[in-house]
N, C-alpha and C. Protein backbone atom coordinates (compact mmCIF):
# COMPACT_ATOMS: atom_id res chain seq x y z
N UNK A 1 -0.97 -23.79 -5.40
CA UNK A 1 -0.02 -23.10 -4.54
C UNK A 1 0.38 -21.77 -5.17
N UNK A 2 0.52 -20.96 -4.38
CA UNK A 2 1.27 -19.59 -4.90
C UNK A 2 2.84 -19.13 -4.85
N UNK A 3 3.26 -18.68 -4.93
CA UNK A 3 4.64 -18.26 -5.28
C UNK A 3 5.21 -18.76 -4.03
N UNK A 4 4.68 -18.65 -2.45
CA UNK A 4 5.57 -18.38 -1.14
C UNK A 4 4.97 -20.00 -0.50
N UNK A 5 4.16 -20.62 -1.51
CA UNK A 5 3.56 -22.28 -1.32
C UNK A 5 2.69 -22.42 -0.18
N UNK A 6 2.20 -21.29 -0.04
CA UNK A 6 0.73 -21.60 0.58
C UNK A 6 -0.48 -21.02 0.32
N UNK A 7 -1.64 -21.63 -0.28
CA UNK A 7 -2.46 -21.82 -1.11
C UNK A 7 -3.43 -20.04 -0.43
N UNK A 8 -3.18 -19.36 -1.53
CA UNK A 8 -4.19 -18.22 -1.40
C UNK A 8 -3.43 -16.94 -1.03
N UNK A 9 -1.83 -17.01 -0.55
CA UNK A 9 -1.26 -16.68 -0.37
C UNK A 9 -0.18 -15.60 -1.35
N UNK A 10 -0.21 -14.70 -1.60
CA UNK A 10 0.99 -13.96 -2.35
C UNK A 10 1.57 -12.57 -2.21
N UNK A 11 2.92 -12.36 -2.29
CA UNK A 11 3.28 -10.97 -1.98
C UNK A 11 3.03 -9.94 -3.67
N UNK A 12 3.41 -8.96 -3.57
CA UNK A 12 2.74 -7.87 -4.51
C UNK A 12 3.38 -6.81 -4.44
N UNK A 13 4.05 -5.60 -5.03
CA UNK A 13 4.40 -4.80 -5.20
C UNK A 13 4.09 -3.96 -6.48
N UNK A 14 4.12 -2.78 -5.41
CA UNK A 14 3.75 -1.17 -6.82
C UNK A 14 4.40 -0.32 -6.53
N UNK A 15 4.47 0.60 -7.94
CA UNK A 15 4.75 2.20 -7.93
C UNK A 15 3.49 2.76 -7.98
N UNK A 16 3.11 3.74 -6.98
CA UNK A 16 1.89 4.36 -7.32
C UNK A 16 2.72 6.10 -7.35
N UNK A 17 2.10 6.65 -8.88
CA UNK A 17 2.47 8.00 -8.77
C UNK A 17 2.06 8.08 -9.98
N UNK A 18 2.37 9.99 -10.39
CA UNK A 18 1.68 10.18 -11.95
C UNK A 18 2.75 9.62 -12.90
N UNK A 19 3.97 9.42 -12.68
CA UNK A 19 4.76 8.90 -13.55
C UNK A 19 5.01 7.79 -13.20
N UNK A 20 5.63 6.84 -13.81
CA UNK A 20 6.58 5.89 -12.80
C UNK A 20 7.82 5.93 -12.89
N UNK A 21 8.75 6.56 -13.70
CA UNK A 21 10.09 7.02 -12.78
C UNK A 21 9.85 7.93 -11.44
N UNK A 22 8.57 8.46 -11.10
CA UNK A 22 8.82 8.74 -9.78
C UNK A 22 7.91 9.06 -9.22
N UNK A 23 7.74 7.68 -8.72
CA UNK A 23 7.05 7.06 -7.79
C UNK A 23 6.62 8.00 -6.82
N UNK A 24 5.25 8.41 -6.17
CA UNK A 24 4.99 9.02 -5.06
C UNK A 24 4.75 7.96 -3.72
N UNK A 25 4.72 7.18 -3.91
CA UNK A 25 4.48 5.50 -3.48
C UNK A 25 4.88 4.34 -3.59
N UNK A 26 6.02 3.95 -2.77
CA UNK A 26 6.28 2.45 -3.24
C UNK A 26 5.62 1.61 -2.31
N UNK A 27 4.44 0.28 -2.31
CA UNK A 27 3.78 -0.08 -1.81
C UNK A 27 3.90 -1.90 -1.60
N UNK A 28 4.78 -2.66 -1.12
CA UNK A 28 4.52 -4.24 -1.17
C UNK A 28 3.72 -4.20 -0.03
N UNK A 29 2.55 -5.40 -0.30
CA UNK A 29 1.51 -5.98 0.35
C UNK A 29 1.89 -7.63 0.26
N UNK A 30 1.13 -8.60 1.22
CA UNK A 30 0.59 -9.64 1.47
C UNK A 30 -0.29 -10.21 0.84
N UNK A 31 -0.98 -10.48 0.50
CA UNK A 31 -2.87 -10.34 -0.11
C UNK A 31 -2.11 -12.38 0.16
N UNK A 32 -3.76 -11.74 0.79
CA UNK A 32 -4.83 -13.33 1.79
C UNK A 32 -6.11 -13.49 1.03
N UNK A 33 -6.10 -14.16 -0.52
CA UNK A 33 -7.64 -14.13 -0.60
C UNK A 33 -8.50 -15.06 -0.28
N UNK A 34 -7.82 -16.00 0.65
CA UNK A 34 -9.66 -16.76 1.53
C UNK A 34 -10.52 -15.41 2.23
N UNK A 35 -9.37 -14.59 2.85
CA UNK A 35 -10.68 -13.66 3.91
C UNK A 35 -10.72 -12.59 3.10
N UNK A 36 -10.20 -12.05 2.10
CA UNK A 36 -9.82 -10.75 0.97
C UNK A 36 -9.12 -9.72 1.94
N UNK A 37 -7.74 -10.37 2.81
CA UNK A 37 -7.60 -9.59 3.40
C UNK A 37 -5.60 -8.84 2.88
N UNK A 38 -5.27 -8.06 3.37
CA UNK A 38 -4.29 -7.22 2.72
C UNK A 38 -3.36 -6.33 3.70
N UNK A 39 -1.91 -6.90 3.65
CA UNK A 39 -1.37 -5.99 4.82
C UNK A 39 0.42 -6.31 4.26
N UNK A 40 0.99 -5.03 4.73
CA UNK A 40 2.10 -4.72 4.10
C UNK A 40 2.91 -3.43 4.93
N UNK A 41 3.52 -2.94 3.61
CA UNK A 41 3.97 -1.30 3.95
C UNK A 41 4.50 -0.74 2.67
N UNK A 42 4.47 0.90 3.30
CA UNK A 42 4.68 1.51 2.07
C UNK A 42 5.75 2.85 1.85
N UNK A 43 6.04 2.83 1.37
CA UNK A 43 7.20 3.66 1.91
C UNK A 43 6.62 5.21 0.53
N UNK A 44 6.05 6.64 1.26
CA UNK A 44 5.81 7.33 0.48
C UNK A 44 6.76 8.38 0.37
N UNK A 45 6.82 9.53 -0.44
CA UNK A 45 7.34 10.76 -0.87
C UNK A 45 6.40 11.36 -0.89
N UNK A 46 6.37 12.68 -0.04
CA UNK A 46 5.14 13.28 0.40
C UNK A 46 5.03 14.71 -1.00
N UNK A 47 6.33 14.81 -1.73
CA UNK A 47 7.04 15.75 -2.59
C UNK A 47 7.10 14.77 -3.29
N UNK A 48 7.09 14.95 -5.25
CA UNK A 48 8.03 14.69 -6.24
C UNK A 48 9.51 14.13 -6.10
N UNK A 49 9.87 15.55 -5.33
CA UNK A 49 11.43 15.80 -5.06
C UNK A 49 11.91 15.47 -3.74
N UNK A 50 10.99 15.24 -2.93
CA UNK A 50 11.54 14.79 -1.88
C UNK A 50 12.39 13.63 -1.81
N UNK A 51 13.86 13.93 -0.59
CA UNK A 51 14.44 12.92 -0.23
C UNK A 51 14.04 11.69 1.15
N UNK A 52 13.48 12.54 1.82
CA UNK A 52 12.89 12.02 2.98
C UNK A 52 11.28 11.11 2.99
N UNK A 53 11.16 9.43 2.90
CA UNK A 53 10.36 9.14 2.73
C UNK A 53 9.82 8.56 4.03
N UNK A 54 8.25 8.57 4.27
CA UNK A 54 7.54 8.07 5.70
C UNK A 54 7.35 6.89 5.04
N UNK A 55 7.01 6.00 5.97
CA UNK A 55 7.36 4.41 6.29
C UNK A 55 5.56 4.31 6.88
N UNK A 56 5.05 3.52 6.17
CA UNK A 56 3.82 3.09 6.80
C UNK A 56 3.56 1.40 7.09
N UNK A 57 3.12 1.29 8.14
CA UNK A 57 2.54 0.25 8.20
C UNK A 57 0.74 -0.30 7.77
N UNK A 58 0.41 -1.12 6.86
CA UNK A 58 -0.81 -1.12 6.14
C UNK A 58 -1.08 -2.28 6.36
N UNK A 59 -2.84 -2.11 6.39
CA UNK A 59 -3.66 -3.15 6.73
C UNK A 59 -4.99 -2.96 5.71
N UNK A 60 -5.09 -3.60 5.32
CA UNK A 60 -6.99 -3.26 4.39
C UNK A 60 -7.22 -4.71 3.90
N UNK A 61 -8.53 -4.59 2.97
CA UNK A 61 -9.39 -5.70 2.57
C UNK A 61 -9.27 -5.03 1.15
N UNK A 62 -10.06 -6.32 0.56
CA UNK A 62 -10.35 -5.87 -1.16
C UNK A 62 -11.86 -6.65 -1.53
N UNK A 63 -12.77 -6.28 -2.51
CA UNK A 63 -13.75 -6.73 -2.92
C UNK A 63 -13.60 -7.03 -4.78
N UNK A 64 -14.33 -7.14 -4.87
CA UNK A 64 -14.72 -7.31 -6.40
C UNK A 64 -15.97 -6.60 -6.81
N UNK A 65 -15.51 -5.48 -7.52
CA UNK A 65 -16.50 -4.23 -8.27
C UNK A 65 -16.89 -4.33 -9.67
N UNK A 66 -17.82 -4.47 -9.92
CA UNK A 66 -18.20 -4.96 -11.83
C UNK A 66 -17.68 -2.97 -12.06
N UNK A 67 -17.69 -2.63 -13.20
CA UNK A 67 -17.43 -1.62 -13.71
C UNK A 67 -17.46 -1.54 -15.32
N UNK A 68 -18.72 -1.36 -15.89
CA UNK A 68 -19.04 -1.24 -17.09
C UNK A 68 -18.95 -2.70 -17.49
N UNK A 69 -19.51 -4.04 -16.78
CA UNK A 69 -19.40 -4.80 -17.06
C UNK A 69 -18.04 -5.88 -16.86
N UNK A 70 -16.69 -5.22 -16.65
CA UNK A 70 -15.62 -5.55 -16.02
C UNK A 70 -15.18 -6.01 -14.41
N UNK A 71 -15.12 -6.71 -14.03
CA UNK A 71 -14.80 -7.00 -12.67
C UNK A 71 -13.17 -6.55 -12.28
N UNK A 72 -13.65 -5.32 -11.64
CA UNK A 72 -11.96 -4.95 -10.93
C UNK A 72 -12.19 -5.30 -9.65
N UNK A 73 -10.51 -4.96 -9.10
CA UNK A 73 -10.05 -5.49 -7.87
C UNK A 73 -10.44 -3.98 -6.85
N UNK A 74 -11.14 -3.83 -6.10
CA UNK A 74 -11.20 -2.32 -5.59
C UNK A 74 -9.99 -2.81 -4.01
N UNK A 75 -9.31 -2.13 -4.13
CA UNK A 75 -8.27 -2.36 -2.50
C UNK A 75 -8.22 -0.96 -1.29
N UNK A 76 -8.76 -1.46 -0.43
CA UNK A 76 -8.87 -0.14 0.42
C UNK A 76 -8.25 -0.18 1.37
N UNK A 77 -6.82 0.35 1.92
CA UNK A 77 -5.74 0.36 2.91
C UNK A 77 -5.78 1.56 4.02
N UNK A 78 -5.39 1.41 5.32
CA UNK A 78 -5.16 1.98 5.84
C UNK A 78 -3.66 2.00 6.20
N UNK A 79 -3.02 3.09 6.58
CA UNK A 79 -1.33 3.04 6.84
C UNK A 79 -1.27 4.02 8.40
N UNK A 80 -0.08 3.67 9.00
CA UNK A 80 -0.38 3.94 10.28
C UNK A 80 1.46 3.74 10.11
N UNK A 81 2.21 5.63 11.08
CA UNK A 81 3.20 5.21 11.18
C UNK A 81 3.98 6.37 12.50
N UNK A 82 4.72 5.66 12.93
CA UNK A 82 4.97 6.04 14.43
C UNK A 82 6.61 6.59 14.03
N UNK A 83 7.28 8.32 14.35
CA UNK A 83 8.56 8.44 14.54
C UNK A 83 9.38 7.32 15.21
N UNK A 84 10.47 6.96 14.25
CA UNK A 84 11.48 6.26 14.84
C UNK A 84 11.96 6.98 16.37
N UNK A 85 11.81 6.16 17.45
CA UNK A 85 12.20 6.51 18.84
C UNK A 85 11.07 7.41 19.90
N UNK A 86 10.26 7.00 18.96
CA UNK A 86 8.82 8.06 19.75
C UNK A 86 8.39 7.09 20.56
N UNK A 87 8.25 6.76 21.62
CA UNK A 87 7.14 5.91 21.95
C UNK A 87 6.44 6.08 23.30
N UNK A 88 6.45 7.83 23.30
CA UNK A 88 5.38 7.40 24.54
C UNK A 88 4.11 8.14 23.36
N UNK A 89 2.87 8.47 24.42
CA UNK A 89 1.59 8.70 24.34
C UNK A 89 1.55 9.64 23.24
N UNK A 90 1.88 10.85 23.38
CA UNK A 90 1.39 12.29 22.69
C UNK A 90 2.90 12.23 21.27
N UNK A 91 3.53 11.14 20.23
CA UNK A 91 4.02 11.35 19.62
C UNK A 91 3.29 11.28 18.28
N UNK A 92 3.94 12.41 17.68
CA UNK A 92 3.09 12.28 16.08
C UNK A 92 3.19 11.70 15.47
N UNK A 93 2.27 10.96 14.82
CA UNK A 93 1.93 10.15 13.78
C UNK A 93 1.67 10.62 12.48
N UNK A 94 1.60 9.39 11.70
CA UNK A 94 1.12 10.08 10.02
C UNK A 94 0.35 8.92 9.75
N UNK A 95 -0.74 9.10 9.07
CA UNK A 95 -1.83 8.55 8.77
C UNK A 95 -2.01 8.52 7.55
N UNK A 96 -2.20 6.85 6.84
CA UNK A 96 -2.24 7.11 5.24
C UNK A 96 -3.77 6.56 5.26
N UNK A 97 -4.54 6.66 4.11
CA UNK A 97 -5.83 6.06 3.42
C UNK A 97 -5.31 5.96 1.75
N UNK A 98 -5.14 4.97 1.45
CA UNK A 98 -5.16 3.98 -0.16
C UNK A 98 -5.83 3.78 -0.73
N UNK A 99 -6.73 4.18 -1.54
CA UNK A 99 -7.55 3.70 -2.38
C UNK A 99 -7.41 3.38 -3.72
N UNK A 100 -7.05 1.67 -4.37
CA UNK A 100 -7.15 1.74 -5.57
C UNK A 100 -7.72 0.51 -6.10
N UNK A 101 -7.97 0.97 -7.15
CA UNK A 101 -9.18 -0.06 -8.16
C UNK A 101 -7.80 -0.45 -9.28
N UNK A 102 -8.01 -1.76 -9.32
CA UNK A 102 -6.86 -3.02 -10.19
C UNK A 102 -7.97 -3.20 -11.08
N UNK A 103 -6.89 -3.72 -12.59
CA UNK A 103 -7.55 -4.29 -13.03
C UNK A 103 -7.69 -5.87 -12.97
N UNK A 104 -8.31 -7.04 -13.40
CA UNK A 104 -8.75 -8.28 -12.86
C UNK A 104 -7.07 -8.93 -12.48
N UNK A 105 -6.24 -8.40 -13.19
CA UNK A 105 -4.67 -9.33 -13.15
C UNK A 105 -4.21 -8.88 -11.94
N UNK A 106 -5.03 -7.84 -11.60
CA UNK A 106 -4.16 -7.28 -10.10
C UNK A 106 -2.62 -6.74 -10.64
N UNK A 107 -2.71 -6.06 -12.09
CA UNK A 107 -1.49 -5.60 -12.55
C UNK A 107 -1.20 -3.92 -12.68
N UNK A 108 -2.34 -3.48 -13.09
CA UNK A 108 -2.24 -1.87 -13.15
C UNK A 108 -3.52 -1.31 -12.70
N UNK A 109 -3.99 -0.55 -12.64
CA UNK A 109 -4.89 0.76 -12.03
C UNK A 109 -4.70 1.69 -11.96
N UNK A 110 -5.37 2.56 -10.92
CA UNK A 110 -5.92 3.89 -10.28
C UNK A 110 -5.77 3.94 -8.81
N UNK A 111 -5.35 4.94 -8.16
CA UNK A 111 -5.10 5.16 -6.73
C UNK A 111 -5.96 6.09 -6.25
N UNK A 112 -6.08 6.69 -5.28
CA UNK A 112 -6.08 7.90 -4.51
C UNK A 112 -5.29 7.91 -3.24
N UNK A 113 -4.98 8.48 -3.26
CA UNK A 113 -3.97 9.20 -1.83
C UNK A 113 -4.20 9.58 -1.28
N UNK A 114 -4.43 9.37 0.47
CA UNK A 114 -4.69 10.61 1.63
C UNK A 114 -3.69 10.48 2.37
N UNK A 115 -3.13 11.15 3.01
CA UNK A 115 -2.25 11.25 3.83
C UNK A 115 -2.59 12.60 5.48
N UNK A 116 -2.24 12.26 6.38
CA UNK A 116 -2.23 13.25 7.26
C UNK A 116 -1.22 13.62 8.34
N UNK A 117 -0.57 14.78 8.53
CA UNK A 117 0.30 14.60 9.67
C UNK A 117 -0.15 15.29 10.67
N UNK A 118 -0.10 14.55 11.89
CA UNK A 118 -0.64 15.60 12.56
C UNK A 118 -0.09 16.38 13.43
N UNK A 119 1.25 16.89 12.88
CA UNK A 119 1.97 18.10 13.20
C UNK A 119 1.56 19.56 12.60
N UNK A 120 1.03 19.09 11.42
CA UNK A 120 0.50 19.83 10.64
C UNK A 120 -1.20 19.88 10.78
N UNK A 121 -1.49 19.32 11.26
CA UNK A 121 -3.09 18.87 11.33
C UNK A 121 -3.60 18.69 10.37
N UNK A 122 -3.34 18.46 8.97
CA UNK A 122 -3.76 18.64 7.72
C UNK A 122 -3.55 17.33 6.92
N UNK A 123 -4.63 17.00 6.35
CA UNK A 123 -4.96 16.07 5.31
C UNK A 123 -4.59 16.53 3.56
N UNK A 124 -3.84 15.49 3.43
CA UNK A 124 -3.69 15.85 2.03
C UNK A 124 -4.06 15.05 0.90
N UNK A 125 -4.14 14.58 -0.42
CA UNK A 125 -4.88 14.31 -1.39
C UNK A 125 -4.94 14.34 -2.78
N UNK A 126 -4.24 13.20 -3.22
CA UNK A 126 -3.71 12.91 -4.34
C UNK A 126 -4.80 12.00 -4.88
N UNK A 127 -5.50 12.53 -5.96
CA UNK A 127 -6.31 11.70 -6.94
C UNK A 127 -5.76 11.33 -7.85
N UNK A 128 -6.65 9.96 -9.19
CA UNK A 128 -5.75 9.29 -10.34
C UNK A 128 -4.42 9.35 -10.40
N UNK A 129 -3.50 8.64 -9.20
CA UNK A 129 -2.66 8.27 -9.70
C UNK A 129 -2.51 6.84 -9.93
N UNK A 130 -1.63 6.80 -11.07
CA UNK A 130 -0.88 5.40 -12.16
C UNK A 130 -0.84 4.53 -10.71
N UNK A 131 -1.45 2.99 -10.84
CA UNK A 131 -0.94 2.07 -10.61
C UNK A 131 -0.11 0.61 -11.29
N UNK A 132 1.00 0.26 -11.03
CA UNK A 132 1.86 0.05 -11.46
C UNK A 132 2.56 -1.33 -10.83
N UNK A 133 2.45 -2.42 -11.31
CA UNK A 133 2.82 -3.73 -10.40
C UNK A 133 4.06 -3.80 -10.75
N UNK A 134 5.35 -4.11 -9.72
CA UNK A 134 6.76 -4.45 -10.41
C UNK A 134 7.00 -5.79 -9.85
N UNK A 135 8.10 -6.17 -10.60
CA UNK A 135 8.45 -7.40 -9.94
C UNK A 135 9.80 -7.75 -9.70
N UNK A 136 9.40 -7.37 -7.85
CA UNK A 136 11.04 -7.17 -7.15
C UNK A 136 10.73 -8.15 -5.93
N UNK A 137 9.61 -9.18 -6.37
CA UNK A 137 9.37 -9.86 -5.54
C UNK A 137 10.52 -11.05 -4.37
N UNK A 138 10.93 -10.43 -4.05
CA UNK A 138 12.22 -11.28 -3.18
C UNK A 138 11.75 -11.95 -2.08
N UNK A 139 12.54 -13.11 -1.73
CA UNK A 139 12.07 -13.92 -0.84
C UNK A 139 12.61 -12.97 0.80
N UNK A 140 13.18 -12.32 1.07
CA UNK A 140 13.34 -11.53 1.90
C UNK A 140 12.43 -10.75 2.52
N UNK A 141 11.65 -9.96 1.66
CA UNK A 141 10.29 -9.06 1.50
C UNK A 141 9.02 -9.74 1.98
N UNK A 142 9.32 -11.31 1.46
CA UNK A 142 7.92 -12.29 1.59
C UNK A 142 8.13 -12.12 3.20
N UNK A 143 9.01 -13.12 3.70
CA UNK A 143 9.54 -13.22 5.30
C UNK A 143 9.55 -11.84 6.35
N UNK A 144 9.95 -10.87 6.07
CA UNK A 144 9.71 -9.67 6.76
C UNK A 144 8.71 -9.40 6.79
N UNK A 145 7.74 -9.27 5.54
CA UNK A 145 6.17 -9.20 5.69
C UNK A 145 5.35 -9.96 6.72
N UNK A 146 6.09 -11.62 6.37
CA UNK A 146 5.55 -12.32 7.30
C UNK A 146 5.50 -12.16 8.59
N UNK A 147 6.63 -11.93 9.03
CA UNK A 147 7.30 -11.42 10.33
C UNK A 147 6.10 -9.98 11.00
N UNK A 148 6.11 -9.33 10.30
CA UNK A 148 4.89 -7.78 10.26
C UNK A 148 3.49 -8.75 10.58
N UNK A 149 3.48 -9.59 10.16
CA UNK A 149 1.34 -9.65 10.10
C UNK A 149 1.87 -10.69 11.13
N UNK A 150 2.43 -11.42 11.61
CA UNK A 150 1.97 -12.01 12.97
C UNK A 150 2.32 -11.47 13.73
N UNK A 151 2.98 -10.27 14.10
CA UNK A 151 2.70 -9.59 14.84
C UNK A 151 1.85 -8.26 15.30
């Protein structure tokens, strides 16, 4: 059994950024490994300094990558997030892509960052940043998550 007592089942949280006092990324996930599947949200800082953070909703898979003989965790996310009160057709969105390679504990790594708004029409792109597992794992977080993937 896993932490939330169903077998294969566990929640997860990171700082992804070049430091970790500040975080460009705070990221809790789900992770399902019967299907290697992965879904959560993430709340980014598009700035260092920024106060204003976008809210994503994330979905991806993960494999297992040998690497110089090492087996890492490679995790590849997509994030998808809609203005609060937007909801017809033509409202802008922001679009994340996640890419990071764990090491086997699923404790620290490597990221990459894409992000896009398309107010701006522009893609942006943060390579090697610090991945960083914390543990703020609350039973609150588990249930809201839960709440997110069945629907």
């Amino acid at each position: 059994m896993t932490q939330c007592g169903i077998n294969g089942l566990f929640l997860i949280n990171y700082l992804i950024g070049h430091k970790t006092h500040e975080p460009q990324c705070q990221v809790s996930l789900l992770v399902y490994t019967p299907d290697k599947t992965l879904s959560g949200r993430a709340k980014m800082f598009p700035t260092p300094c920024s106060e204003t953070a976008l809210m994503f909703h994330l979905n991806g898979e993960f494999h297992y990558q040998y690497t110089s003989g090492i087996k890492h965790i490679a995790v590849n996310l997509l994030g998808q997030h809609t203005h609060a009160g937007s909801h017809h057709q033509n409202a802008a969105c922001h679009y994340m892509k996640l890419d990071i390679l764990l090491n086997p504990h699923w404790r620290t790594g490597h990221a990459e960052l894409y992000y896009r708004d398309l107010c701006d029409d522009a893609w942006q792109q943060t390579k090697l940043l610090n991945v960083t597992q914390t543990h703020t794992n609350r039973i609150s977080e588990l249930s809201q998550l839960s709440l997110q993937v069945k629907n």
